[in-house]
PDB file of N, CA and C in Angstrom:
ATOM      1  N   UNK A   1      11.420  -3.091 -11.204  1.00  0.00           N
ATOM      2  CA  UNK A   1      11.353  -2.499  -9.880  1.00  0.00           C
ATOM      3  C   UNK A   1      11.081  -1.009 -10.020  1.00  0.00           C
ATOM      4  N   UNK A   2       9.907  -0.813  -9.664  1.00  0.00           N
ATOM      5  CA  UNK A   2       9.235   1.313  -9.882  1.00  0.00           C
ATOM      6  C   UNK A   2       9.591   1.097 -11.108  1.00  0.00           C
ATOM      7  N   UNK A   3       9.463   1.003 -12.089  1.00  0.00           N
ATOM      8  CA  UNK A   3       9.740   1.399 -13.385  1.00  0.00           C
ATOM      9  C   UNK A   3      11.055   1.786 -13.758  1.00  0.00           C
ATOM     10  N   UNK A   4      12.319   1.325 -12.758  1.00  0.00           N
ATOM     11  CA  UNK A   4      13.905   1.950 -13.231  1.00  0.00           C
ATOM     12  C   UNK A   4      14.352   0.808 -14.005  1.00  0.00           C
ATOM     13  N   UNK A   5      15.066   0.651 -15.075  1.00  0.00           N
ATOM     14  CA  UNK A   5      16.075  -0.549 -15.464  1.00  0.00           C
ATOM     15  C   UNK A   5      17.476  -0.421 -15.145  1.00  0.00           C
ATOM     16  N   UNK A   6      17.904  -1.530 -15.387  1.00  0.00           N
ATOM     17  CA  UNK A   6      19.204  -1.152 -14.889  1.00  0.00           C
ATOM     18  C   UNK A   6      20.232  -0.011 -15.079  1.00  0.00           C
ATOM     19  N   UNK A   7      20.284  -0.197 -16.100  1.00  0.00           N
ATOM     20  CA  UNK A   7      21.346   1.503 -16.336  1.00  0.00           C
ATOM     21  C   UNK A   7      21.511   2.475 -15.481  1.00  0.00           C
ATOM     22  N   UNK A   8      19.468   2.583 -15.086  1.00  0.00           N
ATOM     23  CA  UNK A   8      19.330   3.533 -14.605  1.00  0.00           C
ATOM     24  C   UNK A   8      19.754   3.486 -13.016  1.00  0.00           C
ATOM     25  N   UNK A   9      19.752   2.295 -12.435  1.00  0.00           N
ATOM     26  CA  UNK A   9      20.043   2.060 -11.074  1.00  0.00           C
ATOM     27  C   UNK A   9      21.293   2.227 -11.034  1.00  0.00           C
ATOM     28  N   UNK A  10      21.971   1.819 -11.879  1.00  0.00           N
ATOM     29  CA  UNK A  10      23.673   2.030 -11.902  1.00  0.00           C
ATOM     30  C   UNK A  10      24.110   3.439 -11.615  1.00  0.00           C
ATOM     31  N   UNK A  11      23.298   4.281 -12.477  1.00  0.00           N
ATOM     32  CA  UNK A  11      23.298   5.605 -12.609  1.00  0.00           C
ATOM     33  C   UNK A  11      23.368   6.209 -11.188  1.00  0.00           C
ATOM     34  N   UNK A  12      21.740   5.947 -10.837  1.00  0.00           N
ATOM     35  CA  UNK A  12      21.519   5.969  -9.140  1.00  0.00           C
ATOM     36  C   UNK A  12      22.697   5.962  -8.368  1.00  0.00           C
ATOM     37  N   UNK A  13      22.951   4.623  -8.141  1.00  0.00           N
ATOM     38  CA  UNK A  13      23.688   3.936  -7.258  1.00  0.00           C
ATOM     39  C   UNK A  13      25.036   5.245  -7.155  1.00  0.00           C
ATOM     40  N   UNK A  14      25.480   5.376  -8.560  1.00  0.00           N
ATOM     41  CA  UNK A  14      26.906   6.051  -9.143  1.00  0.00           C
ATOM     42  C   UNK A  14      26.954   7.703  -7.878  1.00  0.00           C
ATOM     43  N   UNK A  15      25.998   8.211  -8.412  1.00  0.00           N
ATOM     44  CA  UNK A  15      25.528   9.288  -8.077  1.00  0.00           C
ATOM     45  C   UNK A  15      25.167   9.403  -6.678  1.00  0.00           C
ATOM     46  N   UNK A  16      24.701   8.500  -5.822  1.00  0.00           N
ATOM     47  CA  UNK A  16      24.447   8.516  -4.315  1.00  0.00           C
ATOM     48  C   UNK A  16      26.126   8.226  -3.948  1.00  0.00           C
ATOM     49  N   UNK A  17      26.684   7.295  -4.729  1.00  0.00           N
ATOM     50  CA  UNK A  17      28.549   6.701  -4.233  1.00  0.00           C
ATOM     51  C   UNK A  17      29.007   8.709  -3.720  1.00  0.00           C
ATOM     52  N   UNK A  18      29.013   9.107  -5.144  1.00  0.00           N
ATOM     53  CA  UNK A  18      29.812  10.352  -5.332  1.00  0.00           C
ATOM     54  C   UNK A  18      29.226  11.171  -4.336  1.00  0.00           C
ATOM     55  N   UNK A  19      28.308  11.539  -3.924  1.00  0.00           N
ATOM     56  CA  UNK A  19      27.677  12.755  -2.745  1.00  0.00           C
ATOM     57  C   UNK A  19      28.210  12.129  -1.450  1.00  0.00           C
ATOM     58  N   UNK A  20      27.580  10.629  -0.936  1.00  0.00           N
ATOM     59  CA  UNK A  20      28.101  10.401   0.505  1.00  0.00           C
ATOM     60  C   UNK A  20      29.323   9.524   0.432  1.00  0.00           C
ATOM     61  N   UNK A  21      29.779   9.212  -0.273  1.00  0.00           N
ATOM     62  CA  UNK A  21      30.662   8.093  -0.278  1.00  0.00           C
ATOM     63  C   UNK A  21      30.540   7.257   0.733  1.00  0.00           C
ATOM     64  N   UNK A  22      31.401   5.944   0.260  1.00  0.00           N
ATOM     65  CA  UNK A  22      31.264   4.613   0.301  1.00  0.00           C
ATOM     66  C   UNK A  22      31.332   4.090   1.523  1.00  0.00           C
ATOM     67  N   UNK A  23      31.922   5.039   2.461  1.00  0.00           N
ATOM     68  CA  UNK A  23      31.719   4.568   3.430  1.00  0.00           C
ATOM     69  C   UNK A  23      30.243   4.690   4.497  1.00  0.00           C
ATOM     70  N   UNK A  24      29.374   5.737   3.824  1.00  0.00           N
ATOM     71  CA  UNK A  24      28.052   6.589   4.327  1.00  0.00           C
ATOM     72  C   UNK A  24      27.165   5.167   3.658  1.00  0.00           C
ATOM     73  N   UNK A  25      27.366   5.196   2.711  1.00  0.00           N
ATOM     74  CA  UNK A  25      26.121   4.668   1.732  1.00  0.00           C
ATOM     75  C   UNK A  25      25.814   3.001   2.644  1.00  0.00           C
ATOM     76  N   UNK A  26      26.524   1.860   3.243  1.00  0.00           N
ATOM     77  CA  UNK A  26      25.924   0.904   3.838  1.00  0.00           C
ATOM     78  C   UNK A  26      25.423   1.050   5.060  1.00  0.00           C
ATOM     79  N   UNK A  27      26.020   2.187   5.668  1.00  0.00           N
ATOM     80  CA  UNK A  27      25.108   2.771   7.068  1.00  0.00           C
ATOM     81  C   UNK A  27      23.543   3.230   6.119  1.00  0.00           C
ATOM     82  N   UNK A  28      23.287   4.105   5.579  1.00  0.00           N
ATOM     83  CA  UNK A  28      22.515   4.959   5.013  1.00  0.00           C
ATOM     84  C   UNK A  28      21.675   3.685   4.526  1.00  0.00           C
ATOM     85  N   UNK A  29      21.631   2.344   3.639  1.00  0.00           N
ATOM     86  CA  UNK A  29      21.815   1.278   3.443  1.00  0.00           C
ATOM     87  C   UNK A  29      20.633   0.929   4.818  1.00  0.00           C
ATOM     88  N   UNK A  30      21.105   0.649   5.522  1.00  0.00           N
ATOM     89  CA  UNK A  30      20.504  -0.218   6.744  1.00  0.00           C
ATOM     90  C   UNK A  30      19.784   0.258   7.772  1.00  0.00           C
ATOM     91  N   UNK A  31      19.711   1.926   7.340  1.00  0.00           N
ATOM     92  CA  UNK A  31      18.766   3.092   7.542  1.00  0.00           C
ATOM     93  C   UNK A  31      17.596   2.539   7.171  1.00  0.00           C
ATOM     94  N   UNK A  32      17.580   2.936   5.497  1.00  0.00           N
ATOM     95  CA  UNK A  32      16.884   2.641   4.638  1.00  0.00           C
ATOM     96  C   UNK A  32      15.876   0.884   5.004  1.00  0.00           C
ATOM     97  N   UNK A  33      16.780   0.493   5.267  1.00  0.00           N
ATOM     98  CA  UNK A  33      16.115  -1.284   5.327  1.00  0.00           C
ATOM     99  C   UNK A  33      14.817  -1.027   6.595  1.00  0.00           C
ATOM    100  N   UNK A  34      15.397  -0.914   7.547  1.00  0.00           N
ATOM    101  CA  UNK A  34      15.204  -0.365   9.059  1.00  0.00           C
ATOM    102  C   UNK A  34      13.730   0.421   8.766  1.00  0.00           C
ATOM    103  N   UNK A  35      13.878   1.491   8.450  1.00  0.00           N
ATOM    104  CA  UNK A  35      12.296   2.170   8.008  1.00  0.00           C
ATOM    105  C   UNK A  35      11.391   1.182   7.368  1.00  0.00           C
ATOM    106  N   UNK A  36      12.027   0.675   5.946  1.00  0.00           N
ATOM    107  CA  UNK A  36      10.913  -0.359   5.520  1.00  0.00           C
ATOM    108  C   UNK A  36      10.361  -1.205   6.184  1.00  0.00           C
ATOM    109  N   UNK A  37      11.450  -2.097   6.895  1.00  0.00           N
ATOM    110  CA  UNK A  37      10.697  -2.717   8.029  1.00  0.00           C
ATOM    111  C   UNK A  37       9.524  -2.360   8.635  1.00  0.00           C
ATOM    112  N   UNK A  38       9.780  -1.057   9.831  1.00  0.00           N
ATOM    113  CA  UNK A  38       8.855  -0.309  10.211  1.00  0.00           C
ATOM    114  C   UNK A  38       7.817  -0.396   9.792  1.00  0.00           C
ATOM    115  N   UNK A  39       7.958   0.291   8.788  1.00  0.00           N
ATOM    116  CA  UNK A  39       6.586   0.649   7.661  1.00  0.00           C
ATOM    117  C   UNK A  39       5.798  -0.155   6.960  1.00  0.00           C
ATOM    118  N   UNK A  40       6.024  -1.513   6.872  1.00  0.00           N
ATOM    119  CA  UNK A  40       5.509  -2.850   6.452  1.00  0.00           C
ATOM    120  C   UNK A  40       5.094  -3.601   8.290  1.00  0.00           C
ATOM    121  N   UNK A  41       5.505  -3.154   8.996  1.00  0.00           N
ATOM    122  CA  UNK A  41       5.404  -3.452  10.210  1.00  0.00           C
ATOM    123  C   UNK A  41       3.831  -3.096  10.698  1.00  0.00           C
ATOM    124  N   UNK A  42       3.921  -1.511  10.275  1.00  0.00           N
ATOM    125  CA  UNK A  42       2.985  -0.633  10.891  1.00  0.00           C
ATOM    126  C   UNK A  42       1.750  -1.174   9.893  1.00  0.00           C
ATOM    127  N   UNK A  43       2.440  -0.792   8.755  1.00  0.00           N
ATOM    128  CA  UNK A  43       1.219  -1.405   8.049  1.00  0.00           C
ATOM    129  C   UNK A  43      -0.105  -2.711   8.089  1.00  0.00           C
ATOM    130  N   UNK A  44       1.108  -3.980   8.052  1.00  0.00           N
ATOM    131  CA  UNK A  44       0.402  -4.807   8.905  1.00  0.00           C
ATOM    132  C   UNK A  44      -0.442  -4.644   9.927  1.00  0.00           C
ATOM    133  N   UNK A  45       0.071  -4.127  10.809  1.00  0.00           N
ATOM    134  CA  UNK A  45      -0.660  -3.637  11.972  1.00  0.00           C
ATOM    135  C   UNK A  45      -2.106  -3.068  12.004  1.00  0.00           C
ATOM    136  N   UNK A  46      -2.272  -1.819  10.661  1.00  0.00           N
ATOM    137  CA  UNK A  46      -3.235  -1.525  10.720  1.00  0.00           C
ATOM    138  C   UNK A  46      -3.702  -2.045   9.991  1.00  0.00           C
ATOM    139  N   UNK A  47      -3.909  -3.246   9.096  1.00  0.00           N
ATOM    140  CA  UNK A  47      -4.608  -4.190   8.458  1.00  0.00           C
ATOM    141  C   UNK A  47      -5.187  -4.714   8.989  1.00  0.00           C
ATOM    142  N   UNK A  48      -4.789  -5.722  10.152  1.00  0.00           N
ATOM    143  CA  UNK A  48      -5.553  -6.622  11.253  1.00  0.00           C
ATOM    144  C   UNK A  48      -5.922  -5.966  11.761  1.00  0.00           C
ATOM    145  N   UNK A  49      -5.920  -5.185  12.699  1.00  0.00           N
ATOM    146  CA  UNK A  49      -6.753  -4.126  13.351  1.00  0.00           C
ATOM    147  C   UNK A  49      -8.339  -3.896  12.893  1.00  0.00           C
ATOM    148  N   UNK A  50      -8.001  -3.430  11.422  1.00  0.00           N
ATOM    149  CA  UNK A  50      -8.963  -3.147  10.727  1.00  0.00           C
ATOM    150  C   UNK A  50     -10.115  -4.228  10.750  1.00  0.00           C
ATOM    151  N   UNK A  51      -9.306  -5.344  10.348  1.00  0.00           N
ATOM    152  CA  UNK A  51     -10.100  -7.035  10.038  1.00  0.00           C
ATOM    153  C   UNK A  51     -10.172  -6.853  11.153  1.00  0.00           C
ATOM    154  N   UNK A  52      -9.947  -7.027  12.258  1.00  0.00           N
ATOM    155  CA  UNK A  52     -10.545  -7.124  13.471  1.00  0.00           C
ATOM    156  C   UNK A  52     -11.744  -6.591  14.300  1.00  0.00           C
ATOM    157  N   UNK A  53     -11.633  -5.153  13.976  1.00  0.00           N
ATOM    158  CA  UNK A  53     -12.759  -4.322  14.533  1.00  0.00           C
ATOM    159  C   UNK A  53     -13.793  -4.878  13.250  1.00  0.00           C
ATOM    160  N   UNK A  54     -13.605  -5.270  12.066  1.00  0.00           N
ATOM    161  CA  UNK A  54     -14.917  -5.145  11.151  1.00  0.00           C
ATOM    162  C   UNK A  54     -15.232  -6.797  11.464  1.00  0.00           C
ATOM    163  N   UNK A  55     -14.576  -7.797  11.887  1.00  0.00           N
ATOM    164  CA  UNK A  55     -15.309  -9.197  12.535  1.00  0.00           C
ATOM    165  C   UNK A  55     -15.903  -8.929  13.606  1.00  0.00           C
ATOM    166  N   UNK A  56     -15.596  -8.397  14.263  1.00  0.00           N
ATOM    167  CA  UNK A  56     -16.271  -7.750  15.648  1.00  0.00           C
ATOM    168  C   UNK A  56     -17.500  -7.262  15.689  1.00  0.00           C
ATOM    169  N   UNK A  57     -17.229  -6.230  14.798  1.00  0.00           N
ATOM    170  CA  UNK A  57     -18.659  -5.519  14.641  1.00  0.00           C
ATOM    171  C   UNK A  57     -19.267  -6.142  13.441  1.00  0.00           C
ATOM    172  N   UNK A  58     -19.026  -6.938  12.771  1.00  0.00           N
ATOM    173  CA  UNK A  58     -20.237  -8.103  11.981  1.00  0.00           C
ATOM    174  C   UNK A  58     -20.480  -7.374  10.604  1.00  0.00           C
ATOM    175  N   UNK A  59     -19.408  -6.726  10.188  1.00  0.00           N
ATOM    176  CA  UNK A  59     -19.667  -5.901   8.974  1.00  0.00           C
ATOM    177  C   UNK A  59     -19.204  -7.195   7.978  1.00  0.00           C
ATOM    178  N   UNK A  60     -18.404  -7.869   7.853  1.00  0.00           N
ATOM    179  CA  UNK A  60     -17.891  -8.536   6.827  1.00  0.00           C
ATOM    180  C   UNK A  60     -19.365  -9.715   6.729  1.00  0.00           C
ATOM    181  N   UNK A  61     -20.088  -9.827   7.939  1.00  0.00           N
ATOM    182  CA  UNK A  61     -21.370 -11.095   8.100  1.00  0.00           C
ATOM    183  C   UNK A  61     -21.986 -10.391   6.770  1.00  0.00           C
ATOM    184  N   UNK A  62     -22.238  -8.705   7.460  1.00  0.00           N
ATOM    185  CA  UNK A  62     -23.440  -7.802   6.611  1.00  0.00           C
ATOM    186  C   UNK A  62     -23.367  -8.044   5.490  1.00  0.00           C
ATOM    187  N   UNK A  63     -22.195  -7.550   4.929  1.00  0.00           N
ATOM    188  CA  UNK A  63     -21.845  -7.489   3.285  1.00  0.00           C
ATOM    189  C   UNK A  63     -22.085  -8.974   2.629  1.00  0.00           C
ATOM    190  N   UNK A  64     -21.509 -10.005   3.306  1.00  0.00           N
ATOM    191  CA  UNK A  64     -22.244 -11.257   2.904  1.00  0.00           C
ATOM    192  C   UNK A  64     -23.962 -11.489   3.044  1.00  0.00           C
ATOM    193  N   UNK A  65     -24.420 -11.107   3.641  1.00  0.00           N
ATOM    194  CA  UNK A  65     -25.879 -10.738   3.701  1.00  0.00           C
ATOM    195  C   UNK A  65     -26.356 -10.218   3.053  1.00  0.00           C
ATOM    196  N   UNK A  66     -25.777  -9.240   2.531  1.00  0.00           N
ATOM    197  CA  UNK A  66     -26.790  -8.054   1.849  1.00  0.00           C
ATOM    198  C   UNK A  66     -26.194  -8.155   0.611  1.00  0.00           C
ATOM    199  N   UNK A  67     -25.360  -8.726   0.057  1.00  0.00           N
ATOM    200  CA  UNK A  67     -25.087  -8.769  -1.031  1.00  0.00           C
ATOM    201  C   UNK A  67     -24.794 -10.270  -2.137  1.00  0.00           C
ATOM    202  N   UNK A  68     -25.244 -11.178  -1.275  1.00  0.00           N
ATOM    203  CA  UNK A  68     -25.721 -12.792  -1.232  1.00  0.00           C
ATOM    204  C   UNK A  68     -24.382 -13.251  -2.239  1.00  0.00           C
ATOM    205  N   UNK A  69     -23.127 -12.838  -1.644  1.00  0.00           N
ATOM    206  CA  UNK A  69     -21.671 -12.978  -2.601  1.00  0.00           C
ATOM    207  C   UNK A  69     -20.771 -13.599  -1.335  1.00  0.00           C
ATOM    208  N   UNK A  70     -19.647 -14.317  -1.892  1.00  0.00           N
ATOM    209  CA  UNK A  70     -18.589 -14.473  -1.083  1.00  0.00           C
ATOM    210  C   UNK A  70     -17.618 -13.766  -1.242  1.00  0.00           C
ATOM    211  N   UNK A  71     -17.076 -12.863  -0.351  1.00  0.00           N
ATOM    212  CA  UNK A  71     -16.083 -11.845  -0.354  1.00  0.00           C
ATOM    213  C   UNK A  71     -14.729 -12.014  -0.829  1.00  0.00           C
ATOM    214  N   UNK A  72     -14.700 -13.016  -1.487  1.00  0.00           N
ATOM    215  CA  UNK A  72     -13.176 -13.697  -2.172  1.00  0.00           C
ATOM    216  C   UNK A  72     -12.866 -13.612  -3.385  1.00  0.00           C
ATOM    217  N   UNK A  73     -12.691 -12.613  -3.775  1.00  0.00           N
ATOM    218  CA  UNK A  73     -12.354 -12.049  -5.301  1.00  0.00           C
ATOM    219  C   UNK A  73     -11.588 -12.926  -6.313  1.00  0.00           C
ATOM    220  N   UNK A  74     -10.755 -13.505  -5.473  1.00  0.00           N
ATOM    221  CA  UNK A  74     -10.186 -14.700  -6.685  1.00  0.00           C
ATOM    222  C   UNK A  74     -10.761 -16.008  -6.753  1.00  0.00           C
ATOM    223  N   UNK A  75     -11.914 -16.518  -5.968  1.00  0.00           N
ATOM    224  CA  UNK A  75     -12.434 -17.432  -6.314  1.00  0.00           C
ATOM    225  C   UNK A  75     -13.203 -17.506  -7.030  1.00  0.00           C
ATOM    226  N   UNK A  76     -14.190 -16.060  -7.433  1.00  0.00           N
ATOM    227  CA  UNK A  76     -14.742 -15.562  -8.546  1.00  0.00           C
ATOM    228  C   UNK A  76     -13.965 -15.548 -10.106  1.00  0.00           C
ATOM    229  N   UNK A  77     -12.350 -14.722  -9.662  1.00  0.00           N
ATOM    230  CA  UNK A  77     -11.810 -14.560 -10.746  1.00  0.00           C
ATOM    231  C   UNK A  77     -11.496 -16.123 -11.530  1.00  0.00           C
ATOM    232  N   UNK A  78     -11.298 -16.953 -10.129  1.00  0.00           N
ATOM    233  CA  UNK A  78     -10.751 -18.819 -10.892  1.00  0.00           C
ATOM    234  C   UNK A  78     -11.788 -18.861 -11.732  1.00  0.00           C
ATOM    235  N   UNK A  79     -12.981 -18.836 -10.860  1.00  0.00           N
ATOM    236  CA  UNK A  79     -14.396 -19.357 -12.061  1.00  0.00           C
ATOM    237  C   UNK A  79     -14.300 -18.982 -13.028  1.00  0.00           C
ATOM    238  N   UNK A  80     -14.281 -17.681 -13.294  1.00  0.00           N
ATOM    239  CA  UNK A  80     -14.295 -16.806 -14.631  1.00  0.00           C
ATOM    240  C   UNK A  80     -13.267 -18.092 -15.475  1.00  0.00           C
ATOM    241  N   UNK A  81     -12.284 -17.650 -15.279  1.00  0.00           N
ATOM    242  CA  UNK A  81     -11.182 -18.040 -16.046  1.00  0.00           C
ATOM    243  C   UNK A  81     -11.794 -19.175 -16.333  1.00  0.00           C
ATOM    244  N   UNK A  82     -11.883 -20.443 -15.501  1.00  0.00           N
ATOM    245  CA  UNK A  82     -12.346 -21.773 -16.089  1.00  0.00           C
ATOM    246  C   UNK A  82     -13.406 -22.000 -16.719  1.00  0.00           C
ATOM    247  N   UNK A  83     -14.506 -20.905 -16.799  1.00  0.00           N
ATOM    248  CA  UNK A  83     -15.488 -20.941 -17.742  1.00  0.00           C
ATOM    249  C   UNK A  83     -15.062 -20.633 -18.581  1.00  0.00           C
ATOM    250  N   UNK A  84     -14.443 -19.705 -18.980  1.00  0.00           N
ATOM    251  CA  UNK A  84     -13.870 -19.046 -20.313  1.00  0.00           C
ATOM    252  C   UNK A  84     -13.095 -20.167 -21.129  1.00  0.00           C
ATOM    253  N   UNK A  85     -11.665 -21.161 -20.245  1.00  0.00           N
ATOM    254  CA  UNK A  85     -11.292 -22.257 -20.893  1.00  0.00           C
ATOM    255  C   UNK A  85     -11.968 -23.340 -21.528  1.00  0.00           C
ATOM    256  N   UNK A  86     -13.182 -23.690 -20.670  1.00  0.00           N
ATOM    257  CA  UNK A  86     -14.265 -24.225 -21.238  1.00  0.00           C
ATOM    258  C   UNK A  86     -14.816 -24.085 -22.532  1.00  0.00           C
ATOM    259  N   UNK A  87     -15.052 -22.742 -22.287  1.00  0.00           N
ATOM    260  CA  UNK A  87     -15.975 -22.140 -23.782  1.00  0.00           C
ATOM    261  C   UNK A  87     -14.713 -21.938 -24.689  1.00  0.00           C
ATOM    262  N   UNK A  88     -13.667 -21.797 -24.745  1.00  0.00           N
ATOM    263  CA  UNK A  88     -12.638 -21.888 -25.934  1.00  0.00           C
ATOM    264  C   UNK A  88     -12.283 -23.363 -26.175  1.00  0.00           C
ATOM    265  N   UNK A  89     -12.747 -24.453 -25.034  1.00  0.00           N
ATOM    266  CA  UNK A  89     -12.458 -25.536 -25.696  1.00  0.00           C
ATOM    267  C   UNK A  89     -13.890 -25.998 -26.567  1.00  0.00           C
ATOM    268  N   UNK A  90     -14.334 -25.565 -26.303  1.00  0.00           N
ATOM    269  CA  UNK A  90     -15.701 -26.212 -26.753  1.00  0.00           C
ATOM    270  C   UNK A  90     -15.377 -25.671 -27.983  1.00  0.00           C
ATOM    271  N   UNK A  91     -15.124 -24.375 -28.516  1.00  0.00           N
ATOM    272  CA  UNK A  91     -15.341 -23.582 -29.858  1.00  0.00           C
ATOM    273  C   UNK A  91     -13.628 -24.417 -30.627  1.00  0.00           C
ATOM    274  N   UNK A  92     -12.880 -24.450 -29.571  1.00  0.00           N
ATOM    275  CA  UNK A  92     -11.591 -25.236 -30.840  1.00  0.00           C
ATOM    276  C   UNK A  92     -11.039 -26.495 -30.678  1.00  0.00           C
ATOM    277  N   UNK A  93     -11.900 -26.826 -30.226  1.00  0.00           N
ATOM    278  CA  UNK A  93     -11.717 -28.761 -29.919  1.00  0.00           C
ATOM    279  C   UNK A  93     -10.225 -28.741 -29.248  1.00  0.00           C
ATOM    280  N   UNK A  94     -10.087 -29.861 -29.169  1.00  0.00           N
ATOM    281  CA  UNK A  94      -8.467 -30.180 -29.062  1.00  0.00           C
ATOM    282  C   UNK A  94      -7.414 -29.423 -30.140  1.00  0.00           C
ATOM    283  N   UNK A  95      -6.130 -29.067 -29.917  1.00  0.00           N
ATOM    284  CA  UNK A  95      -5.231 -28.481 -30.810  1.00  0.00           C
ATOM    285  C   UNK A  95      -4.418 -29.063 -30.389  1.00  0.00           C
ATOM    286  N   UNK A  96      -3.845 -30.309 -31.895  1.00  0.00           N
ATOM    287  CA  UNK A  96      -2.564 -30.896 -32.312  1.00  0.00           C
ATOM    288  C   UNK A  96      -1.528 -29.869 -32.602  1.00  0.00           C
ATOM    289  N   UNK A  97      -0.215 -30.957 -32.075  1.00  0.00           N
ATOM    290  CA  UNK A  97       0.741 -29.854 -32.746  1.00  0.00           C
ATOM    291  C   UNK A  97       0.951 -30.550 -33.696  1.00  0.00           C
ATOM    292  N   UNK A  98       1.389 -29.802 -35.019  1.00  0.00           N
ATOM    293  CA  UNK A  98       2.036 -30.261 -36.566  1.00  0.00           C
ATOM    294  C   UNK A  98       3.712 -30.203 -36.353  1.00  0.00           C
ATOM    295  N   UNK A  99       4.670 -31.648 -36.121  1.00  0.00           N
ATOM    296  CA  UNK A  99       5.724 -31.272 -36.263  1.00  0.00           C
ATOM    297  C   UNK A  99       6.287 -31.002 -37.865  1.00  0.00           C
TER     298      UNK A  99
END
């Protein structure tokens, strides 16, 4: 989680206890939750929006037009991959296990 391990959250945690104490920190707590919400809220928000005005105005048609691709990055990435399994089976046949 962000790059902290535990210790270090303990640490955290220790150190926010001691400044507001224990009784601050689950209000402060549900502060905290409350914004994220928000902000994953808003976010959303301006995602569809976005997809919306660009179906509207026929930009996502264009880019499929003009660039003779399907806009789905992981259906490209599946292919990849399953060609690649392919071509490593082809080069190492089947692999037994030796008990």
């Amino acid at each position: 989680m962000f790059g902290i391990g535990g210790g270090e959250l303990f640490f955290i945690i220790l150190i926010i206890l001691m400044f507001f104490g224990s009784d601050k920190v689950p209000e402060m707590a549900r502060a905290f939750g409350k914004f994220m919400a928000q902000l994953k809220n808003a976010t959303n928000d301006i995602k569809q929006e976005i997809n919306k005005t660009a179906d509207q105005s026929g930009i996502t048609k264009d880019i499929k037009e003009t660039f003779d691709v399907d806009i789905n990055p992981m259906k490209d990435i599946q292919q990849e991959i399953e060609k690649q399994k392919e071509d490593l089976e082809s080069i190492t046949g089947p692999i037994k296990r030796q008990n």
